[in-house]
PDB file of N, CA and C in Angstrom:
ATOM      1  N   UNK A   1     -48.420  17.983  45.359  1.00  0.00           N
ATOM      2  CA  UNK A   1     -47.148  18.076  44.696  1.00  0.00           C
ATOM      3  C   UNK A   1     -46.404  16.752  44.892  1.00  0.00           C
ATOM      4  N   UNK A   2     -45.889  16.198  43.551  1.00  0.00           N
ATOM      5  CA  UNK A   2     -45.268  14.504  43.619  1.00  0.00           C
ATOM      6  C   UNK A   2     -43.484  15.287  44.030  1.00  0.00           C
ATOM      7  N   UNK A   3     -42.669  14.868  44.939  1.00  0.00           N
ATOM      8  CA  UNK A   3     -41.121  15.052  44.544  1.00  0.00           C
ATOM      9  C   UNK A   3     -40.662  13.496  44.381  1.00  0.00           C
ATOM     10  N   UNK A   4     -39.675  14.002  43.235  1.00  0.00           N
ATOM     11  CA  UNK A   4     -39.459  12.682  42.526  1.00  0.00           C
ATOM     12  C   UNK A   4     -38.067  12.268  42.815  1.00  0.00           C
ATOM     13  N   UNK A   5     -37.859  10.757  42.968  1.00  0.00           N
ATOM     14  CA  UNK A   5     -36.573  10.682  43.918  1.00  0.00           C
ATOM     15  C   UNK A   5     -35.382  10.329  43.016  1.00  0.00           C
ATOM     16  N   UNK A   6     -34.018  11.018  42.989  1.00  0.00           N
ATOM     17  CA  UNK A   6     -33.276  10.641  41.477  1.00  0.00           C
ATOM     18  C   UNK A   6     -33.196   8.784  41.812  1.00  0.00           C
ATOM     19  N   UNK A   7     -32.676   8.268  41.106  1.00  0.00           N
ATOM     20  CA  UNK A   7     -32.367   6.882  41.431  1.00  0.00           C
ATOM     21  C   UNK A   7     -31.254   6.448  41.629  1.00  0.00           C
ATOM     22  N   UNK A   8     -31.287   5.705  41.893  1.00  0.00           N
ATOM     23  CA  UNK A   8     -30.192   5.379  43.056  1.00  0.00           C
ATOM     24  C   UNK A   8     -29.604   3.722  42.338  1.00  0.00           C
ATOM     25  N   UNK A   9     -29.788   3.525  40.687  1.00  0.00           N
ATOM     26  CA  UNK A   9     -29.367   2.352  40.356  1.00  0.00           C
ATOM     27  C   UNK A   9     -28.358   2.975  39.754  1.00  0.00           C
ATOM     28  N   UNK A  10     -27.255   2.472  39.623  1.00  0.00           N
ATOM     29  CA  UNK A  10     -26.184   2.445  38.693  1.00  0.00           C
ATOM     30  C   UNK A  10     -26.457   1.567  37.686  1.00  0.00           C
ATOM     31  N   UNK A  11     -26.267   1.795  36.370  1.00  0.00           N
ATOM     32  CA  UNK A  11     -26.210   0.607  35.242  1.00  0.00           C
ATOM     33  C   UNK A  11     -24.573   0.348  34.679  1.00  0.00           C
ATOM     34  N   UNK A  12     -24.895  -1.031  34.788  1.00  0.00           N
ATOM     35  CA  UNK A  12     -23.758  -1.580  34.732  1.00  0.00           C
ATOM     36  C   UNK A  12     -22.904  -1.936  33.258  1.00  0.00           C
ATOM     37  N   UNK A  13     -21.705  -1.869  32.937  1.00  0.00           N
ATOM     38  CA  UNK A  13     -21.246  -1.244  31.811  1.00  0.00           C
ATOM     39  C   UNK A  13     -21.437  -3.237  31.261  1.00  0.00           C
ATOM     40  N   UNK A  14     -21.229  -2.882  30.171  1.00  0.00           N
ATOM     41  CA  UNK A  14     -21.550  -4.157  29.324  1.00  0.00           C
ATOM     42  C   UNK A  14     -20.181  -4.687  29.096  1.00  0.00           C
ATOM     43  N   UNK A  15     -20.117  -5.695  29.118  1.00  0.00           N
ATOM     44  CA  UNK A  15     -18.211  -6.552  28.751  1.00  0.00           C
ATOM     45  C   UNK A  15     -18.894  -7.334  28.050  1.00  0.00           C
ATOM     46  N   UNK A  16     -17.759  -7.119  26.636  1.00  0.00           N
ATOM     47  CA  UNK A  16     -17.538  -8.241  25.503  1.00  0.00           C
ATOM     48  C   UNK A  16     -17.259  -9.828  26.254  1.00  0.00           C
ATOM     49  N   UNK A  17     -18.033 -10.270  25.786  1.00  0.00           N
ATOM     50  CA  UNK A  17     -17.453 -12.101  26.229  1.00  0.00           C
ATOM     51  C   UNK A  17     -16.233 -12.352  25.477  1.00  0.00           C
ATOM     52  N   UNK A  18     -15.327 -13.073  25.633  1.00  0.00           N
ATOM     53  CA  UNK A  18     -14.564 -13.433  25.048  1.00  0.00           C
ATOM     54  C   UNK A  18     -14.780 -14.954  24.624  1.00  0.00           C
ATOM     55  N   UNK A  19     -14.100 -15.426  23.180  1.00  0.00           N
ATOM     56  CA  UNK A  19     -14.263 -16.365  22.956  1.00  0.00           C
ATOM     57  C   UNK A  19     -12.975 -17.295  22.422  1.00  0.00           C
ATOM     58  N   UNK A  20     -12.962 -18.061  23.031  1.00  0.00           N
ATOM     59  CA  UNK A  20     -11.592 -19.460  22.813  1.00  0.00           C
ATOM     60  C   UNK A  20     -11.583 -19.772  23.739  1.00  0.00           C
ATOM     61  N   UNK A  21     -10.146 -20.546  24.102  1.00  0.00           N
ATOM     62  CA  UNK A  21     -10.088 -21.955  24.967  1.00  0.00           C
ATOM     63  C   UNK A  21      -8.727 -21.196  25.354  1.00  0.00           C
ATOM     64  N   UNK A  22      -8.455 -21.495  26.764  1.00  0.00           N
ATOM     65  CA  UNK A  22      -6.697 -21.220  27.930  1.00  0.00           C
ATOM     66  C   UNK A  22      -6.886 -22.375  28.381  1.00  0.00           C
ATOM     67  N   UNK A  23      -5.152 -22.098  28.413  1.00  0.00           N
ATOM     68  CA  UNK A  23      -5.199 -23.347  29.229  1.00  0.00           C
ATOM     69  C   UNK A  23      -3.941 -22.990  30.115  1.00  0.00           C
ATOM     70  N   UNK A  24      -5.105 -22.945  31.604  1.00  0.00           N
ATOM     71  CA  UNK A  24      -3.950 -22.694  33.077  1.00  0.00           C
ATOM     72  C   UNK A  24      -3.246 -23.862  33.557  1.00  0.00           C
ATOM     73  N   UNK A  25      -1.763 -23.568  33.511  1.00  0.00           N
ATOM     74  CA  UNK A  25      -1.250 -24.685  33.885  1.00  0.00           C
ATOM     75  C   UNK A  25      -0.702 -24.225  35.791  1.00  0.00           C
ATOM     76  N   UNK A  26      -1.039 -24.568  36.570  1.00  0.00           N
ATOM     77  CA  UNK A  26      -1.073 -24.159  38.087  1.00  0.00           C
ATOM     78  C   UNK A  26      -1.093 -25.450  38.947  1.00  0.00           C
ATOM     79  N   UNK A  27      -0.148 -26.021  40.129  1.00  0.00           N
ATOM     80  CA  UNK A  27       0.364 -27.412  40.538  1.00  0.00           C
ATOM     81  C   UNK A  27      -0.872 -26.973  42.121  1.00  0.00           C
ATOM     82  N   UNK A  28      -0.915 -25.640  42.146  1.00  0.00           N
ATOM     83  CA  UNK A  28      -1.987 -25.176  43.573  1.00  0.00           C
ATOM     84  C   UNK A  28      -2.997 -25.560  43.225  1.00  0.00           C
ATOM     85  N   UNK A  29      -3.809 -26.000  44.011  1.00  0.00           N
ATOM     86  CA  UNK A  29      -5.399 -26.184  43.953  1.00  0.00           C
ATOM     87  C   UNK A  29      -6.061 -24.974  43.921  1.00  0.00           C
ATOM     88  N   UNK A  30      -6.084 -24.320  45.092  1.00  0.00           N
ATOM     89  CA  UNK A  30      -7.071 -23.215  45.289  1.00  0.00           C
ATOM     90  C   UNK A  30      -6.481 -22.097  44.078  1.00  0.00           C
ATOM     91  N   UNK A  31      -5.414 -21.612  43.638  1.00  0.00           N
ATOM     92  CA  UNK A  31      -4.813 -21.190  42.889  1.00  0.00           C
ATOM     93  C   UNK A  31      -5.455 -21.062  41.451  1.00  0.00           C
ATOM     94  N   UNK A  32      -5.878 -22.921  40.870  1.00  0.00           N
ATOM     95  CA  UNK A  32      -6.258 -23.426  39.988  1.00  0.00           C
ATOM     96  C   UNK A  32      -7.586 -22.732  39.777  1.00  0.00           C
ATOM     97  N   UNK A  33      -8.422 -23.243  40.848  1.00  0.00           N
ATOM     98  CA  UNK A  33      -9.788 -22.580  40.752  1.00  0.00           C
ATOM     99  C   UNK A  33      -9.838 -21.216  40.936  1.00  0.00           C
ATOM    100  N   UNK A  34      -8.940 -20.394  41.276  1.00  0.00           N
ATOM    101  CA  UNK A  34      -9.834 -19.047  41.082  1.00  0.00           C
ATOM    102  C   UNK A  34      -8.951 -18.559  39.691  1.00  0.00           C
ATOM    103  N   UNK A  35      -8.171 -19.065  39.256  1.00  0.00           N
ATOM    104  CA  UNK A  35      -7.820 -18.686  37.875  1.00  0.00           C
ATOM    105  C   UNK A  35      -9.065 -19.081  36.729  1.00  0.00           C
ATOM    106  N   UNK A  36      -9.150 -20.317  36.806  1.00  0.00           N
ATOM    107  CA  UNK A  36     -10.010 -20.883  36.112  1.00  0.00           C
ATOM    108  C   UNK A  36     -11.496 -20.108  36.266  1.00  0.00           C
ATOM    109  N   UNK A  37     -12.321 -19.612  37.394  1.00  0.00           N
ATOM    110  CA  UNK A  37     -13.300 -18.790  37.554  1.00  0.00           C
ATOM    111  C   UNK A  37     -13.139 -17.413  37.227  1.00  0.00           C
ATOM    112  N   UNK A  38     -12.130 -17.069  37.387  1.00  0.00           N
ATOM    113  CA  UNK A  38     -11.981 -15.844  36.634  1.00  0.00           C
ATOM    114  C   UNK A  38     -11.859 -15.545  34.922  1.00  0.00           C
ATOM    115  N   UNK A  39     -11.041 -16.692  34.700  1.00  0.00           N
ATOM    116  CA  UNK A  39     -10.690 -16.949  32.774  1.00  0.00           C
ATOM    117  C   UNK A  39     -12.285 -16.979  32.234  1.00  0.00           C
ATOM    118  N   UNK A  40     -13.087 -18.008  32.963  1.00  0.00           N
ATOM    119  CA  UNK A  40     -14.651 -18.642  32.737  1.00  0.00           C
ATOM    120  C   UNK A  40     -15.308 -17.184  32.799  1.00  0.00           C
ATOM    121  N   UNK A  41     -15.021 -16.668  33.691  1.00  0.00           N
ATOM    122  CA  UNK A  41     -16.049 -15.720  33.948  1.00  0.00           C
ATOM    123  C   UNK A  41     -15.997 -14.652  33.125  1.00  0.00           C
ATOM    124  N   UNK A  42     -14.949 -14.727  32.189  1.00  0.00           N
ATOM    125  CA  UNK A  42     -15.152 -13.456  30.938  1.00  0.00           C
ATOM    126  C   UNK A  42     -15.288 -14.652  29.650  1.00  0.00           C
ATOM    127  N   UNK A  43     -15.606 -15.750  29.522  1.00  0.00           N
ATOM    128  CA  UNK A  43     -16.618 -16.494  28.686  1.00  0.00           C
ATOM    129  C   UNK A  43     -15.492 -17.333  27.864  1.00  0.00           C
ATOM    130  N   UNK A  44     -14.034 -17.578  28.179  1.00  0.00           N
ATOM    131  CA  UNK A  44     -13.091 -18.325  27.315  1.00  0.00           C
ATOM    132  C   UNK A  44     -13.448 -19.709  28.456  1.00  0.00           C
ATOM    133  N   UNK A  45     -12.990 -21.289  27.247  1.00  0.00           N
ATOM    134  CA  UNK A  45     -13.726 -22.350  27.962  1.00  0.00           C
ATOM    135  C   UNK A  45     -12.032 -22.720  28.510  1.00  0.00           C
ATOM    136  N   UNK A  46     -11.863 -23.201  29.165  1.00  0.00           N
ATOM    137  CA  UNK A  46     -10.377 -23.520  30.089  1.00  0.00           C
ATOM    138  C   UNK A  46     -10.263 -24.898  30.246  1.00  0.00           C
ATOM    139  N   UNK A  47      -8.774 -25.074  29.793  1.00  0.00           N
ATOM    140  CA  UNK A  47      -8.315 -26.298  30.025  1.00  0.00           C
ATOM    141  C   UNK A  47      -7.093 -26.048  31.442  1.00  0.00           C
ATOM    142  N   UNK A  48      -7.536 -27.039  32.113  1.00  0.00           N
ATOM    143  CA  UNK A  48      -6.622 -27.329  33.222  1.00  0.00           C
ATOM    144  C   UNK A  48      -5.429 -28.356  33.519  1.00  0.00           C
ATOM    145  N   UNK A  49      -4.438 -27.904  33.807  1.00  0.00           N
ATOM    146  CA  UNK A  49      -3.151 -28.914  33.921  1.00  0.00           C
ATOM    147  C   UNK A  49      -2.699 -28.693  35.477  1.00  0.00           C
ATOM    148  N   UNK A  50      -2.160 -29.758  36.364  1.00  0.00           N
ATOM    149  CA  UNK A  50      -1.189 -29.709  37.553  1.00  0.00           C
ATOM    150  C   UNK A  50      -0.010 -29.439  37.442  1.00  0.00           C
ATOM    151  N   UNK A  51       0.542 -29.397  35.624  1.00  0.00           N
ATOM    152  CA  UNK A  51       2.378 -29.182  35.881  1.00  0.00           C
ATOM    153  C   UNK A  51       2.468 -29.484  34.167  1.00  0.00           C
ATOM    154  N   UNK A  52       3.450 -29.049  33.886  1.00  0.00           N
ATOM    155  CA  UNK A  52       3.961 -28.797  32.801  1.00  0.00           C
ATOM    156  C   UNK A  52       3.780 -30.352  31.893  1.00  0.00           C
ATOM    157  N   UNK A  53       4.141 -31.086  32.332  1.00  0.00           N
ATOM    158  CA  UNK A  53       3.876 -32.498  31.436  1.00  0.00           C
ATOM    159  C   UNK A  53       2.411 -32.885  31.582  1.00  0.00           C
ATOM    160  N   UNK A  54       1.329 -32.554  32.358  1.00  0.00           N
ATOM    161  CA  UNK A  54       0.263 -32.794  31.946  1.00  0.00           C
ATOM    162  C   UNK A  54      -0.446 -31.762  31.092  1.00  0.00           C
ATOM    163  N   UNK A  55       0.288 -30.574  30.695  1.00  0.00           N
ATOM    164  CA  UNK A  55      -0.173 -29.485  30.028  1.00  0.00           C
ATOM    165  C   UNK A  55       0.217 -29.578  28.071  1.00  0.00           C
ATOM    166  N   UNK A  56       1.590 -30.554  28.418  1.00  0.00           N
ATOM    167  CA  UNK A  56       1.678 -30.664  26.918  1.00  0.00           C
ATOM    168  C   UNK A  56       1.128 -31.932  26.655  1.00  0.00           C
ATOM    169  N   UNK A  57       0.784 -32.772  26.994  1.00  0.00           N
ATOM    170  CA  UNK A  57      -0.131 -33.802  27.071  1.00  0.00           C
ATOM    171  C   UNK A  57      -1.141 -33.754  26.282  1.00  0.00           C
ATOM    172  N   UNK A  58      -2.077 -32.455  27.625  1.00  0.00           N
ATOM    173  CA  UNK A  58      -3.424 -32.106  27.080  1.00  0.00           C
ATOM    174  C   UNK A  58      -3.323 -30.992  26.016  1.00  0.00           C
ATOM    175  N   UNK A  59      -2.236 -30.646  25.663  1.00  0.00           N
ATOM    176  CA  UNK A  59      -2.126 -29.803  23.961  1.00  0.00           C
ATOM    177  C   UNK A  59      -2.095 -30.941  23.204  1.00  0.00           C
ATOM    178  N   UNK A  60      -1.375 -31.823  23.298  1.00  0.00           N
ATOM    179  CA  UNK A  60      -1.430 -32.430  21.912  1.00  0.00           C
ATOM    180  C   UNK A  60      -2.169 -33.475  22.163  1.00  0.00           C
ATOM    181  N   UNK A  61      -3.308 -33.862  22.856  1.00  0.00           N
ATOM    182  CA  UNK A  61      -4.907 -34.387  22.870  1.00  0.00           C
ATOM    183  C   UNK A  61      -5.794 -33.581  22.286  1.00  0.00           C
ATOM    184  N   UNK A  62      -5.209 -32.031  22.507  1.00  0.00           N
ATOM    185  CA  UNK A  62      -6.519 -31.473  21.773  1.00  0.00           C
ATOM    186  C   UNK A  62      -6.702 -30.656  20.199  1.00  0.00           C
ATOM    187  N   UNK A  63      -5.097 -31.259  20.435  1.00  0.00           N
ATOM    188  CA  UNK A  63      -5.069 -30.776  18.820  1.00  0.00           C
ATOM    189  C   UNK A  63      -5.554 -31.755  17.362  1.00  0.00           C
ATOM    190  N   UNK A  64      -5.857 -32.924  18.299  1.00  0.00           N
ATOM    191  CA  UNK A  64      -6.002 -34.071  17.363  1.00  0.00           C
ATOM    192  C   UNK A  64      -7.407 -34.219  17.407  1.00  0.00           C
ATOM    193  N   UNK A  65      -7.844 -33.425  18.555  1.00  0.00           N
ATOM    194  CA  UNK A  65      -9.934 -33.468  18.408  1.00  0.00           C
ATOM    195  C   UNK A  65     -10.764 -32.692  17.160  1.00  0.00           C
TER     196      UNK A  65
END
């Protein structure tokens, strides 16, 4: 006689990627990076700023790409 063992994996639910560009503006370092790994990690590409004048800066650099 085989006893059969239930399993013991959970399957894991599927998440939509998201797609576009943020842009975190954060003057903290460590702050910076786990925003930025978290934004990344649901699939939007991230632009990074230290403070408000390097954030409108890099808007209107990237509006002209």
């Amino acid at each position: 006689m085989t006893i059969l063992e239930p399993s013991l994996a959970v399957p894991r639910p599927t998440v939509a990627r998201a797609h576009g560009r943020v842009l975190i503006v954060e003057d903290d370092v460590l702050n910076m990076k786990l925003f930025t790994a978290m934004v990344g990690s649901l699939g939007y590409d991230v632009l990074q700023a230290g403070d408000g004048r390097a954030a409108l800066d890099l808007r209107i650099r990237s509006t002209r790409t």
